[in-house]
Every structure is written in C-alpha cells, then in structure tokens.
PDB file of N, CA and C in Angstrom:
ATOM      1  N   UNK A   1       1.178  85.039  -8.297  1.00  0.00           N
ATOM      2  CA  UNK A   1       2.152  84.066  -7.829  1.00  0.00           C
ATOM      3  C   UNK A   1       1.444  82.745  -7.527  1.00  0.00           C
ATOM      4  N   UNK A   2       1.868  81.695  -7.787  1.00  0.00           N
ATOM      5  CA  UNK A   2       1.273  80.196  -7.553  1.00  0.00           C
ATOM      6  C   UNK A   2       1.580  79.726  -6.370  1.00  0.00           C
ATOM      7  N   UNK A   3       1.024  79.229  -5.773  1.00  0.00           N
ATOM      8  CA  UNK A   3       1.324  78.779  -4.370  1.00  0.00           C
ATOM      9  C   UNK A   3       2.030  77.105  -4.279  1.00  0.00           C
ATOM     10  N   UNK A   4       2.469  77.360  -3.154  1.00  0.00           N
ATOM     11  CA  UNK A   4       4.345  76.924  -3.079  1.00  0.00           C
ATOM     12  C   UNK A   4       3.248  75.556  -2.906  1.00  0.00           C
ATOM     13  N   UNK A   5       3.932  74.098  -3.336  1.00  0.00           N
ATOM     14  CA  UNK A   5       3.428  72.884  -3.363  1.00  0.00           C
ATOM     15  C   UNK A   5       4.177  72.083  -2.752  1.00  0.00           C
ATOM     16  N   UNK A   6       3.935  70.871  -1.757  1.00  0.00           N
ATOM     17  CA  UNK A   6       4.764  69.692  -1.278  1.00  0.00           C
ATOM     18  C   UNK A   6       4.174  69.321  -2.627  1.00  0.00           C
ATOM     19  N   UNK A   7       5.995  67.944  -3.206  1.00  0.00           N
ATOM     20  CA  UNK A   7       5.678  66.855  -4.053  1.00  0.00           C
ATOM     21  C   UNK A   7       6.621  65.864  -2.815  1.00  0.00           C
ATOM     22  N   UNK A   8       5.855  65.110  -2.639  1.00  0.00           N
ATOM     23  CA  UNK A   8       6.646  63.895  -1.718  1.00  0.00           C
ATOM     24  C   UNK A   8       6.852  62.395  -2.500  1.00  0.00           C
ATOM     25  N   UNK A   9       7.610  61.768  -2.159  1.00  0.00           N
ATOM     26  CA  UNK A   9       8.002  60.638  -3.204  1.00  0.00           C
ATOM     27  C   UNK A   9       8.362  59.499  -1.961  1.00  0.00           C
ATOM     28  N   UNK A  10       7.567  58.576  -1.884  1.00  0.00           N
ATOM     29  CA  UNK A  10       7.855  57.754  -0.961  1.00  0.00           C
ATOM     30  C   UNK A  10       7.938  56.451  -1.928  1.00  0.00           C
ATOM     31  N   UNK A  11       9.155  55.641  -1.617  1.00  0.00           N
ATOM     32  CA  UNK A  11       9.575  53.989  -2.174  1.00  0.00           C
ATOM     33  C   UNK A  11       9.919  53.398  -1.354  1.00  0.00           C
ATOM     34  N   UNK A  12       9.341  52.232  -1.470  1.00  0.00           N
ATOM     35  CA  UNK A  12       9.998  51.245  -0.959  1.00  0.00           C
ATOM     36  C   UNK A  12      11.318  50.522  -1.523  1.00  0.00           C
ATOM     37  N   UNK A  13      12.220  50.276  -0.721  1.00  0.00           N
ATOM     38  CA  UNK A  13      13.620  49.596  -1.281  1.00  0.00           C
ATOM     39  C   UNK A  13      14.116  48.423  -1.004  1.00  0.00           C
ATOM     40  N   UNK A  14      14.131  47.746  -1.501  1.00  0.00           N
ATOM     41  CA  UNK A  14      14.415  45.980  -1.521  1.00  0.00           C
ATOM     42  C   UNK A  14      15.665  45.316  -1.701  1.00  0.00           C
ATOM     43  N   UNK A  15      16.280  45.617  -1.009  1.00  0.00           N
ATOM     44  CA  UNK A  15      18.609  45.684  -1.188  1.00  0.00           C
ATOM     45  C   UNK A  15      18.158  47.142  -2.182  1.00  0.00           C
ATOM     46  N   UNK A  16      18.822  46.878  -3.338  1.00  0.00           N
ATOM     47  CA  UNK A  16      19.445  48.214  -3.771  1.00  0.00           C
ATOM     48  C   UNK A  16      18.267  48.455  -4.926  1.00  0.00           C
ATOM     49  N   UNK A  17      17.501  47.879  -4.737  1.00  0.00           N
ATOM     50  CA  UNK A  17      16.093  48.183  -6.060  1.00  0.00           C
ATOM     51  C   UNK A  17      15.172  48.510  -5.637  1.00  0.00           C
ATOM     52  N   UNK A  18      14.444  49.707  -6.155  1.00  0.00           N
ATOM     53  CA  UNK A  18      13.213  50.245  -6.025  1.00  0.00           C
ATOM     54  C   UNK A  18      11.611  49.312  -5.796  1.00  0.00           C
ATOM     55  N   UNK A  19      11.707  49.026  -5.131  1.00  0.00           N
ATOM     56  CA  UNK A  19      10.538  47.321  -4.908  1.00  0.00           C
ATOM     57  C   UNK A  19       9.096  48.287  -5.950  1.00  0.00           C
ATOM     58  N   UNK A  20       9.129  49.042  -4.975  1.00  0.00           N
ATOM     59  CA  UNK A  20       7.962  50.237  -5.275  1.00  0.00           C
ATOM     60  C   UNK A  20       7.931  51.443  -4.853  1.00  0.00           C
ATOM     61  N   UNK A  21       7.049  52.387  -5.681  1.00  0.00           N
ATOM     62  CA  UNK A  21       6.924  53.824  -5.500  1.00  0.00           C
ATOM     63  C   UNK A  21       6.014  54.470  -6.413  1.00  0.00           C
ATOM     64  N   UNK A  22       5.891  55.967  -6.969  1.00  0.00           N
ATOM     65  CA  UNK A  22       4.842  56.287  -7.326  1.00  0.00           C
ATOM     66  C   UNK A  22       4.709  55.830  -8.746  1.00  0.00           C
ATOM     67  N   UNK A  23       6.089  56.287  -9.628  1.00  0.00           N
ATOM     68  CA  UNK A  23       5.933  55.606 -10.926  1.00  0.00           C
ATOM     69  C   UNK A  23       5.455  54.314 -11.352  1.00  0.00           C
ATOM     70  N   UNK A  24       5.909  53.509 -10.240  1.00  0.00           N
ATOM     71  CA  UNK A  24       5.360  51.693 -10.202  1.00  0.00           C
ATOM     72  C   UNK A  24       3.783  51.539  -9.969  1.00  0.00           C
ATOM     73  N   UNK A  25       3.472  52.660  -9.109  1.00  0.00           N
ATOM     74  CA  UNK A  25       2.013  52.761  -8.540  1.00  0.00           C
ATOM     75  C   UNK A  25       1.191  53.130  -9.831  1.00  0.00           C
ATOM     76  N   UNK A  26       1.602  54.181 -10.290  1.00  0.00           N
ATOM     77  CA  UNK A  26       0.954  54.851 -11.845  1.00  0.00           C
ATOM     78  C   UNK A  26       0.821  53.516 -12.729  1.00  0.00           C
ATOM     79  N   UNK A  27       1.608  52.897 -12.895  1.00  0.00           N
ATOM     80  CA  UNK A  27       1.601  51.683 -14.087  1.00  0.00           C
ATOM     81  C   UNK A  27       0.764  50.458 -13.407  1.00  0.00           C
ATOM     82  N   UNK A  28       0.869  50.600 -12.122  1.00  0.00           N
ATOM     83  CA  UNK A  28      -0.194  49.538 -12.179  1.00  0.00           C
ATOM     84  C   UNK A  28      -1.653  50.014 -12.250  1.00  0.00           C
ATOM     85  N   UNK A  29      -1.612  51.095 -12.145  1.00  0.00           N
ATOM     86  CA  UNK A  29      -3.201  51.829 -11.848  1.00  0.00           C
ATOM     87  C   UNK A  29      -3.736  51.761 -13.624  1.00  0.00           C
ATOM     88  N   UNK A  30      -2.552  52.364 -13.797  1.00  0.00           N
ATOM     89  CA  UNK A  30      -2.726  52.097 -15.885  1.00  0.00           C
ATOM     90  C   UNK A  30      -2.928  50.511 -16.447  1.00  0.00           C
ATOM     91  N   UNK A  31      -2.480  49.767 -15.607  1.00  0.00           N
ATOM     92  CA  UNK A  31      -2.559  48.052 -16.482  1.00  0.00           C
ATOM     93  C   UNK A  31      -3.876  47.673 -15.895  1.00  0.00           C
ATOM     94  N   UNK A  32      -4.587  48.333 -14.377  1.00  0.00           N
ATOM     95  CA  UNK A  32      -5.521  47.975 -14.120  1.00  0.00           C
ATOM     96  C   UNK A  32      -6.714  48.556 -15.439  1.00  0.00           C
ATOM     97  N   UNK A  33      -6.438  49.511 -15.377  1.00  0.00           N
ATOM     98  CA  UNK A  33      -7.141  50.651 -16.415  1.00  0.00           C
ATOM     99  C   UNK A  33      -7.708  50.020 -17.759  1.00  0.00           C
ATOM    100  N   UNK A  34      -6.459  49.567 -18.539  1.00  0.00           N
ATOM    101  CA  UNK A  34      -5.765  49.081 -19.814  1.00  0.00           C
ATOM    102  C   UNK A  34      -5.566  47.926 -19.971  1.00  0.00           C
ATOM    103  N   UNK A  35      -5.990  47.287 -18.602  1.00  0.00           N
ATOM    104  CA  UNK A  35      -5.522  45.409 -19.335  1.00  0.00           C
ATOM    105  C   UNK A  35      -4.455  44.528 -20.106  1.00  0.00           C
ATOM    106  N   UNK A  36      -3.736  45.730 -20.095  1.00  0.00           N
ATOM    107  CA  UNK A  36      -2.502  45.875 -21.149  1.00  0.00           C
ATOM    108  C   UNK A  36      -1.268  46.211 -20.720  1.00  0.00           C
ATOM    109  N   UNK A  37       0.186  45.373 -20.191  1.00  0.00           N
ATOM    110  CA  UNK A  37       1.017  46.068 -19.926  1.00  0.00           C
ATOM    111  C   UNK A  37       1.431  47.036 -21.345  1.00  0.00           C
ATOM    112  N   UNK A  38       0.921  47.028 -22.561  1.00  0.00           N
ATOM    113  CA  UNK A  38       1.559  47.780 -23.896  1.00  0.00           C
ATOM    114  C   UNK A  38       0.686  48.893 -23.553  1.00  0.00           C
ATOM    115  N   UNK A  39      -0.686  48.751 -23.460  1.00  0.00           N
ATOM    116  CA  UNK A  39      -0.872  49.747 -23.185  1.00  0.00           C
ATOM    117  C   UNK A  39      -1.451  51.106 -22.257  1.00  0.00           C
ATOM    118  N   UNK A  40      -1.045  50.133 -21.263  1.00  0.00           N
ATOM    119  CA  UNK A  40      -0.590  50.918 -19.923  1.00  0.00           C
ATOM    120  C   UNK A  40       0.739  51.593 -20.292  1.00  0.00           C
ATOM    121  N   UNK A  41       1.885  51.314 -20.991  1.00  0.00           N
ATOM    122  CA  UNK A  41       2.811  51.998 -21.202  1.00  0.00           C
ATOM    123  C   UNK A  41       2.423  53.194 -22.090  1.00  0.00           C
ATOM    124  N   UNK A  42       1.937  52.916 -23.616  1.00  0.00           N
ATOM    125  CA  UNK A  42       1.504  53.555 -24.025  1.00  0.00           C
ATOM    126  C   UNK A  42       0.957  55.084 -23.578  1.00  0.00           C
ATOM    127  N   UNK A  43      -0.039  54.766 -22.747  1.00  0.00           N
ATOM    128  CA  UNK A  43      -0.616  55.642 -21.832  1.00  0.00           C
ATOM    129  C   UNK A  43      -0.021  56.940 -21.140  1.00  0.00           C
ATOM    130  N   UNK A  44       1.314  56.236 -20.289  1.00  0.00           N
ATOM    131  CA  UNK A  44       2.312  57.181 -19.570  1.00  0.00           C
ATOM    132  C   UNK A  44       3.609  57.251 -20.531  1.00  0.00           C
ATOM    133  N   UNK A  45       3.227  57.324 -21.868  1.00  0.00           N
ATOM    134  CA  UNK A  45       4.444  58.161 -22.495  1.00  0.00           C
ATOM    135  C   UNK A  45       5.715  57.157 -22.063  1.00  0.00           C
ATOM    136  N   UNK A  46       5.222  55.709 -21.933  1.00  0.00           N
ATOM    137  CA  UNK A  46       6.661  55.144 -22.050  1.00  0.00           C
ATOM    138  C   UNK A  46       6.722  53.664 -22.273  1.00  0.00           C
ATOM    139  N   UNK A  47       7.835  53.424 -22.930  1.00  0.00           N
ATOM    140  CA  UNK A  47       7.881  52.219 -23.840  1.00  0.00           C
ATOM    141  C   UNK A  47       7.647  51.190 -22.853  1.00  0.00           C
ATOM    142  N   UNK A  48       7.295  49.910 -23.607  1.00  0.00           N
ATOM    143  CA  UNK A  48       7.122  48.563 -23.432  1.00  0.00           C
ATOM    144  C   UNK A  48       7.611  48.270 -23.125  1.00  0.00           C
ATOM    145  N   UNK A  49       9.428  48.013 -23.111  1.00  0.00           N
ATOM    146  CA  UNK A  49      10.502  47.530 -22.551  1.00  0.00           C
ATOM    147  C   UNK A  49      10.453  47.872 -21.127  1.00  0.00           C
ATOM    148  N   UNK A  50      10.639  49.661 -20.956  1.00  0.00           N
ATOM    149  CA  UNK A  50      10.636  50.177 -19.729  1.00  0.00           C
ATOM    150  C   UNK A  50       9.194  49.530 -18.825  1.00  0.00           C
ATOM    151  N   UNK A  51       8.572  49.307 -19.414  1.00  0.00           N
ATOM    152  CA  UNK A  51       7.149  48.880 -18.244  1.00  0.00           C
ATOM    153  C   UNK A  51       7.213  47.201 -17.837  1.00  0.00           C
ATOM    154  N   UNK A  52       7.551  46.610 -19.106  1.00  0.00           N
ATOM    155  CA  UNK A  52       7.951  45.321 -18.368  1.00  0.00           C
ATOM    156  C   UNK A  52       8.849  45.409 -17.950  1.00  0.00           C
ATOM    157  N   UNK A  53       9.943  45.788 -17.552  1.00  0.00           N
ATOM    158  CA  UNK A  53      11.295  45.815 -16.646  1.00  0.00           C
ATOM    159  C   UNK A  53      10.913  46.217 -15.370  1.00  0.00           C
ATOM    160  N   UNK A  54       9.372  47.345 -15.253  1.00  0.00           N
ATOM    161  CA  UNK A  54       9.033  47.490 -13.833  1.00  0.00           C
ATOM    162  C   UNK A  54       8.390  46.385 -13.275  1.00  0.00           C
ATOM    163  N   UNK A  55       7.682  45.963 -13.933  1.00  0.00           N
ATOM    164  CA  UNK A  55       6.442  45.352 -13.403  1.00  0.00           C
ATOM    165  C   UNK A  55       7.476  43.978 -13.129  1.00  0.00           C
ATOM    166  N   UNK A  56       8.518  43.196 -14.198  1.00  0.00           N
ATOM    167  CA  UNK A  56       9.358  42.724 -13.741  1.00  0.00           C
ATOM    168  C   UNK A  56      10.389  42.639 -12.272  1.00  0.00           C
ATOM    169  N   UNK A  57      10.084  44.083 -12.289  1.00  0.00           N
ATOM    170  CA  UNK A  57      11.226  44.117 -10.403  1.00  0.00           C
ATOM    171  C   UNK A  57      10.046  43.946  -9.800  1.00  0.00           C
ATOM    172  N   UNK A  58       8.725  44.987  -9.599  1.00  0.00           N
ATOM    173  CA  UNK A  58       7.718  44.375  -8.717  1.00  0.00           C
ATOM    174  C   UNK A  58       8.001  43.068  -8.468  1.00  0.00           C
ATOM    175  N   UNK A  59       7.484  42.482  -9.439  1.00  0.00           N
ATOM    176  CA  UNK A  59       7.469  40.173  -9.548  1.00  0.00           C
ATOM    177  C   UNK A  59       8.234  40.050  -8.599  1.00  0.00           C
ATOM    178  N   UNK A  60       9.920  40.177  -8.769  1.00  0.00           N
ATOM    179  CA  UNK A  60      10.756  39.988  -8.202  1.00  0.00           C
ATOM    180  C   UNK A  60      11.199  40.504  -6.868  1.00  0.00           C
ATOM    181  N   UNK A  61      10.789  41.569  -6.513  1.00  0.00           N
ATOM    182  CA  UNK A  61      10.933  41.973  -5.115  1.00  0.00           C
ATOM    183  C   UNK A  61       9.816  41.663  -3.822  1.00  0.00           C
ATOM    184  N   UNK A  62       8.358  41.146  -4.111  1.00  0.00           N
ATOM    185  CA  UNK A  62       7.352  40.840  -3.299  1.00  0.00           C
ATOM    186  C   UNK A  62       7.356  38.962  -3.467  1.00  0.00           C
ATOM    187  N   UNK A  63       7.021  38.698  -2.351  1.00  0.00           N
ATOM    188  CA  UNK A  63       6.166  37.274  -2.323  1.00  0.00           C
ATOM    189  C   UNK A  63       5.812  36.389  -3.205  1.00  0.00           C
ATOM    190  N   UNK A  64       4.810  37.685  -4.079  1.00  0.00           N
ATOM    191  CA  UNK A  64       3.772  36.925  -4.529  1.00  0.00           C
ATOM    192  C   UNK A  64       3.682  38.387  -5.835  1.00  0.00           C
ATOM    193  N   UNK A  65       3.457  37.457  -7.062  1.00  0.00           N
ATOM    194  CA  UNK A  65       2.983  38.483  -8.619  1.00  0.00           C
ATOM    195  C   UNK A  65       2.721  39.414  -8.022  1.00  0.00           C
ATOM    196  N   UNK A  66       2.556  40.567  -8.887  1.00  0.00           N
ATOM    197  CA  UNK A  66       1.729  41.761  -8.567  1.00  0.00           C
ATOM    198  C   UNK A  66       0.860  41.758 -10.120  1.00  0.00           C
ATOM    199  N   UNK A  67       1.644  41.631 -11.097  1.00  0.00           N
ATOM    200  CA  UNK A  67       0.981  41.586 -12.231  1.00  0.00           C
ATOM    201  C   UNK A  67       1.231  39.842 -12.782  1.00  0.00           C
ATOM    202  N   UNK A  68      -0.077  39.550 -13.519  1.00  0.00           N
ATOM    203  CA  UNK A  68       0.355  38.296 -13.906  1.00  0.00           C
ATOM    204  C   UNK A  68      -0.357  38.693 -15.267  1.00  0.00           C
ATOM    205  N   UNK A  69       0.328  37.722 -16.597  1.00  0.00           N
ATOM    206  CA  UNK A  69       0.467  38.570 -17.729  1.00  0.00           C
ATOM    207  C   UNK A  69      -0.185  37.212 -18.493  1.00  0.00           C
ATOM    208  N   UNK A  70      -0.929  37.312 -19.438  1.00  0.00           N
ATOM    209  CA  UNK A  70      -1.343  36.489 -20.577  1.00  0.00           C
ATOM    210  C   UNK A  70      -0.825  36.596 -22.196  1.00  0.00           C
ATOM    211  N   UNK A  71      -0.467  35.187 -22.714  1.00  0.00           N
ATOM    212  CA  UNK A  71       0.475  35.207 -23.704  1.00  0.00           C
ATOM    213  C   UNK A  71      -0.879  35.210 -24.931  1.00  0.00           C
ATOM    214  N   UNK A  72      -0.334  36.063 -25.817  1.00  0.00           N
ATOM    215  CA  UNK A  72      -1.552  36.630 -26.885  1.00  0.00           C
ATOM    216  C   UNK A  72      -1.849  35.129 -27.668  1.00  0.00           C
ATOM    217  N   UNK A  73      -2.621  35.407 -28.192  1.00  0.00           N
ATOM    218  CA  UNK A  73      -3.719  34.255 -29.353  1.00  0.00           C
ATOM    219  C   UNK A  73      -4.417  34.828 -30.203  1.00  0.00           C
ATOM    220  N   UNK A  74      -5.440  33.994 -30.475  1.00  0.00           N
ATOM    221  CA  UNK A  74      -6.719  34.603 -31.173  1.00  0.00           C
ATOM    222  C   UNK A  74      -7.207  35.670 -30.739  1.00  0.00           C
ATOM    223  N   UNK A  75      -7.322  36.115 -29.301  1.00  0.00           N
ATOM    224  CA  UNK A  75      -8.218  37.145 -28.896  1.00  0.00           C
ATOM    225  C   UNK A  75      -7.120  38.018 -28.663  1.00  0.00           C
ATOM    226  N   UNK A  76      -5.390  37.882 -28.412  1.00  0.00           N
ATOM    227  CA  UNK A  76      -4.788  38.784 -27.779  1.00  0.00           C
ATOM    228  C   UNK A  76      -4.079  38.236 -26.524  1.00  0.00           C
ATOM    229  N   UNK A  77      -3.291  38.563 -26.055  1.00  0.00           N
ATOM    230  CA  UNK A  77      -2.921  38.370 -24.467  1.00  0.00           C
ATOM    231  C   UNK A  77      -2.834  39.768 -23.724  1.00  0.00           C
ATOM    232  N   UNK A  78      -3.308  40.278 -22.530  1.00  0.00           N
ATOM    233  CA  UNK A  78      -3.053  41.074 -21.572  1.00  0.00           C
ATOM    234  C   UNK A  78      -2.152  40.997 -20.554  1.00  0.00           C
ATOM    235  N   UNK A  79      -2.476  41.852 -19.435  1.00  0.00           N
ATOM    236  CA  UNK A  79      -2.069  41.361 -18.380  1.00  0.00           C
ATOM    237  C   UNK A  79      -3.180  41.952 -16.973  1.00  0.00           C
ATOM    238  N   UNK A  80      -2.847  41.804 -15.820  1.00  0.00           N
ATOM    239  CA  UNK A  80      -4.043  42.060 -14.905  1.00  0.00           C
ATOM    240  C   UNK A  80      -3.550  41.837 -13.282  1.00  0.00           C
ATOM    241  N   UNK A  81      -3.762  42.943 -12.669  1.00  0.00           N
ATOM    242  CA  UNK A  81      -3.016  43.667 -11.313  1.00  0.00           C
ATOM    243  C   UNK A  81      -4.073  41.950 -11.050  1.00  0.00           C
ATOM    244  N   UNK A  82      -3.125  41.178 -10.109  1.00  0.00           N
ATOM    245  CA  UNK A  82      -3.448  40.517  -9.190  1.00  0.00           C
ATOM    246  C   UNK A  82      -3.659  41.169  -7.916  1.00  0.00           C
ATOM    247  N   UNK A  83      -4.749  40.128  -7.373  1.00  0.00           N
ATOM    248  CA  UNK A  83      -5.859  40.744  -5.632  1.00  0.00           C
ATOM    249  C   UNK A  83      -4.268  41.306  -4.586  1.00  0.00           C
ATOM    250  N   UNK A  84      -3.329  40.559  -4.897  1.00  0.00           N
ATOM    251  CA  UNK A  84      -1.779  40.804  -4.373  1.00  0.00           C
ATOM    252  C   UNK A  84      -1.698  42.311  -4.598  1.00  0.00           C
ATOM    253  N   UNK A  85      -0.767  42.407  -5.859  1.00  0.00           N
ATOM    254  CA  UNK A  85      -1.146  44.001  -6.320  1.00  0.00           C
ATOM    255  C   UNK A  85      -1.781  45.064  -6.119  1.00  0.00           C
ATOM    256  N   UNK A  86      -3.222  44.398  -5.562  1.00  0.00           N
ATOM    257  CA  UNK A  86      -4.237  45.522  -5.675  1.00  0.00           C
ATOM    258  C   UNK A  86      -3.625  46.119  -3.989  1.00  0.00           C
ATOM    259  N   UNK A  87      -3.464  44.591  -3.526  1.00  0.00           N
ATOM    260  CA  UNK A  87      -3.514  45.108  -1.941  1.00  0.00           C
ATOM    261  C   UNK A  87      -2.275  45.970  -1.734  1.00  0.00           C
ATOM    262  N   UNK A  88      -1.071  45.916  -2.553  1.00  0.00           N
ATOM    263  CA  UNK A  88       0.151  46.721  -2.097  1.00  0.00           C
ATOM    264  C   UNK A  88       0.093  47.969  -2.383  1.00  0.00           C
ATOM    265  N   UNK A  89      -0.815  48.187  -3.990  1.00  0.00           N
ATOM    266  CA  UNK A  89      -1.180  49.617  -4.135  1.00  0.00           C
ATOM    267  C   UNK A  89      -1.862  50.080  -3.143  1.00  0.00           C
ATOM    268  N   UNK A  90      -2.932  49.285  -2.452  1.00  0.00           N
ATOM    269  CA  UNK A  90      -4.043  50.659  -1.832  1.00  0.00           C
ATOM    270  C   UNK A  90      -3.030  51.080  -0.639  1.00  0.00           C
ATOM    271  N   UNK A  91      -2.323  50.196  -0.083  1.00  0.00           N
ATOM    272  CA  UNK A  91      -1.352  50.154   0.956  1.00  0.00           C
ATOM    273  C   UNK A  91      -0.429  51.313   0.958  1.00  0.00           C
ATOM    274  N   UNK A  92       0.483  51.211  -0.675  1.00  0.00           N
ATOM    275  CA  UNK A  92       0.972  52.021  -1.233  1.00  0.00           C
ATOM    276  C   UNK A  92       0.299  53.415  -0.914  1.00  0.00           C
ATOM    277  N   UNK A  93      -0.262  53.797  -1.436  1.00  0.00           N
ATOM    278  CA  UNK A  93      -1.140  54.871  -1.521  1.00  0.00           C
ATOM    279  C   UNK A  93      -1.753  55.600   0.109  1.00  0.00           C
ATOM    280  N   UNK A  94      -1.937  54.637   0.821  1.00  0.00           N
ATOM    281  CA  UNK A  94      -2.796  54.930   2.261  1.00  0.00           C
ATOM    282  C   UNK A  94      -1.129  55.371   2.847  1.00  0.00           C
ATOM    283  N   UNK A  95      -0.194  54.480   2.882  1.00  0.00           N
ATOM    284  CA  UNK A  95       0.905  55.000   2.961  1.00  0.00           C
ATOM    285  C   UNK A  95       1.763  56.745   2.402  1.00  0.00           C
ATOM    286  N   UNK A  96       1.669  57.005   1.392  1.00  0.00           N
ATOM    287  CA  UNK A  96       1.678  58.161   0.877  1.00  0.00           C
ATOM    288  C   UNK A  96       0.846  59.346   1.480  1.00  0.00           C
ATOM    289  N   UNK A  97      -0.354  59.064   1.404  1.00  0.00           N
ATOM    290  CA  UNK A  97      -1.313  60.343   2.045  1.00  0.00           C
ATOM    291  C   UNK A  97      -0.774  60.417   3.730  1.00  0.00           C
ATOM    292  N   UNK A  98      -0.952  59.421   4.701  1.00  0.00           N
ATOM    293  CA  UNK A  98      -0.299  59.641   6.034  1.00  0.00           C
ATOM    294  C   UNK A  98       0.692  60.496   5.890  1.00  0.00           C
ATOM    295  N   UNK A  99       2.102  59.592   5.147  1.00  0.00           N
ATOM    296  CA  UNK A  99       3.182  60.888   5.249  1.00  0.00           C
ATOM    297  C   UNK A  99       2.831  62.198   5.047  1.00  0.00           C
ATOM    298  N   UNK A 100       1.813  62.573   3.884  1.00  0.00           N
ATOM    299  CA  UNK A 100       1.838  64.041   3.505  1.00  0.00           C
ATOM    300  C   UNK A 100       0.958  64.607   4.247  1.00  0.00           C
ATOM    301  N   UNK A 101       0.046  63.930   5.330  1.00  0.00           N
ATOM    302  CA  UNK A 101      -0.207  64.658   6.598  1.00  0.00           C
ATOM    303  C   UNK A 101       0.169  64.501   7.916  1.00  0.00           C
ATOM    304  N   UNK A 102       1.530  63.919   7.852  1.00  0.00           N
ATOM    305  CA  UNK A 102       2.381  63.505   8.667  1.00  0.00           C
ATOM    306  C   UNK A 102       3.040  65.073   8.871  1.00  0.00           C
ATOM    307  N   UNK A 103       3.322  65.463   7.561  1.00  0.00           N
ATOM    308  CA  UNK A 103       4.599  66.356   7.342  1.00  0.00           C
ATOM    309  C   UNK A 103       3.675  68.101   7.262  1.00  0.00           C
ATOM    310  N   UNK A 104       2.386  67.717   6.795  1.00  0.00           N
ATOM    311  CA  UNK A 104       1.351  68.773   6.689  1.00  0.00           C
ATOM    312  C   UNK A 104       1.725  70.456   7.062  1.00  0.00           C
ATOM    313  N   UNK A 105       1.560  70.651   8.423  1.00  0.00           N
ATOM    314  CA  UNK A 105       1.463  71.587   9.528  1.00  0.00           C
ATOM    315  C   UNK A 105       3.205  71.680   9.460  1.00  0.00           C
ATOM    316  N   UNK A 106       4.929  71.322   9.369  1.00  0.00           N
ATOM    317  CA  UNK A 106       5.773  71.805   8.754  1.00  0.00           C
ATOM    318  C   UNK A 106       5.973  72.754   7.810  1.00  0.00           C
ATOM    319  N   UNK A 107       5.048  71.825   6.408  1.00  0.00           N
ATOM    320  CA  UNK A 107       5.321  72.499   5.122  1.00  0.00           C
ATOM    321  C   UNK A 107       4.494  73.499   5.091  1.00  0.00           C
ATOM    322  N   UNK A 108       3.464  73.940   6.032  1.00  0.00           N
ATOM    323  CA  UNK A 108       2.552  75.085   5.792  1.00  0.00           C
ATOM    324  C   UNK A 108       3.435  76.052   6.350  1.00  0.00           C
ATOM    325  N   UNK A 109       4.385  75.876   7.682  1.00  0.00           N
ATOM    326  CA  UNK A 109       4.783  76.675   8.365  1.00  0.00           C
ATOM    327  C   UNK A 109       6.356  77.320   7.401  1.00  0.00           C
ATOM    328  N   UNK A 110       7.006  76.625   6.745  1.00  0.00           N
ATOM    329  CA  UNK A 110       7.801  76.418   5.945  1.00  0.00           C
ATOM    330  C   UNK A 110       7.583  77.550   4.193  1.00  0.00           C
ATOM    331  N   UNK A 111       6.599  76.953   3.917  1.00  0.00           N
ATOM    332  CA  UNK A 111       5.768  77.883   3.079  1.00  0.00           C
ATOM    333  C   UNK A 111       5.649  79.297   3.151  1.00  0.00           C
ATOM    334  N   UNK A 112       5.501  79.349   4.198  1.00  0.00           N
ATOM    335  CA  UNK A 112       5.132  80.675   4.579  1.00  0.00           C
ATOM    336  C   UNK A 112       5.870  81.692   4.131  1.00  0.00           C
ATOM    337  N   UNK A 113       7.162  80.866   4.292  1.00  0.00           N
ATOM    338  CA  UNK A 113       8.625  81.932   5.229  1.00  0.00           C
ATOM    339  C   UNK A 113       9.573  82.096   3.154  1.00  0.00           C
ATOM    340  N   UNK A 114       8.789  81.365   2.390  1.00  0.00           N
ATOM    341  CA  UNK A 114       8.998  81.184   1.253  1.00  0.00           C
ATOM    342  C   UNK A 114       9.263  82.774   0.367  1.00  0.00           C
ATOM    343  N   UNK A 115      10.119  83.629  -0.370  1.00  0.00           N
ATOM    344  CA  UNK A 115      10.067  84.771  -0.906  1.00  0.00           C
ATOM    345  C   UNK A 115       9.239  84.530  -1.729  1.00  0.00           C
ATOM    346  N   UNK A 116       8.277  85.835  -2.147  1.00  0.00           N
ATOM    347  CA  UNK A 116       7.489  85.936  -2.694  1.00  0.00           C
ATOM    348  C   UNK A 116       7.827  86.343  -3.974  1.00  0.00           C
ATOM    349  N   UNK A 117       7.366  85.972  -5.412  1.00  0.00           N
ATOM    350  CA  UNK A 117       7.944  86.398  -6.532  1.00  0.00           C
ATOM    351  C   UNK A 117       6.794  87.281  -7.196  1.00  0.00           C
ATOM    352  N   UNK A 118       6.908  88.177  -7.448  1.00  0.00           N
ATOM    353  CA  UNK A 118       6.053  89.734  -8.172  1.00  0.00           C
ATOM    354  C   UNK A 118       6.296  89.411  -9.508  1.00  0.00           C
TER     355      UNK A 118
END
C-alpha cells in the first residue's frame, strides 16, 4: 500500500484572477531554466499561447513585471524572470512549505485513521 500524501495548492487571488500559484510558480522556474517563454512551455507539456496568457496575468496583477520578454532578431528573442519575479517566487514558495508545516501534525493524525487497502 502507498502511503497516504498531502498535495496542498496555495494561490494568490487578485479580484477574480489567479495573480499566482503553483502552476505560475513552475513556469517561471522553467523560463528561469529556459530563457524562453516557448520553451519553458515546451518543457511543461503546454502551449505558447497558454504560457503567455500566464505570465501575461502575472504582468498584470503585481506592481512591477515578473517576466520581461525580448523581441527576436539575429540572435533570437527570450524572455527572463525579473529580480521582481525572483522575489515573489522565493516568497511564493517559503509561503507554501510554512502552510504544509502549518497543517503537518493534522494530516499525520488524519492519515492515520485512513482505511487501509490490501
């Protein structure tokens, strides 16, 4: 039998749009990766459209860019998690782990009481 797992999903919400969360977190970790919003999408099995439309609400729901993007040429254009970005992910993220040892000592107790499958 596999043992029972928390998946926790924490977003932030900005009126009625997802500002951020883990999928947004993944794509920027991938454009940091990849230099590439194409292929940072690439990467997570999902189109170009769908990744600029995120990285698009990011823009639009914070302050300040999260990604700022370069228009191709001779060498190409990318794009590249701005020092902004970087700071909402680690934030992001330091945020995430608290909750899931926020909630820790519950889900163990919770777990427990779980039927066992043979």
């Amino acid at each position: 039998m596999s043992k029972p797992r928390l998946k926790l999903h924490v977003r932030i919400l900005s009126n009625d749009e997802i500002a951020f969360g883990p999928g947004k977190a993944e794509l920027l970790e991938a454009i940091q990766r990849t230099g590439s919003i194409s292929q940072a999408a690439k990467s997570m099995n999902m189109s170009y459209r769908r990744a600029w439309q995120l990285v698009d609400t990011m823009n639009q729901c914070f302050d300040s860019a999260l990604v700022e993007t370069q228009t191709g040429g001779t060498h190409g254009g990318g794009a590249v998690v701005t020092e902004f970005g970087q700071t909402i992910l680690k934030k992001f993220r330091i945020m995430e782990n608290q909750a899931a040892q926020a909630i820790q000592q519950d889900f163990d107790e919770l777990s427990g009481l779980l039927k066992r499958k043979e």
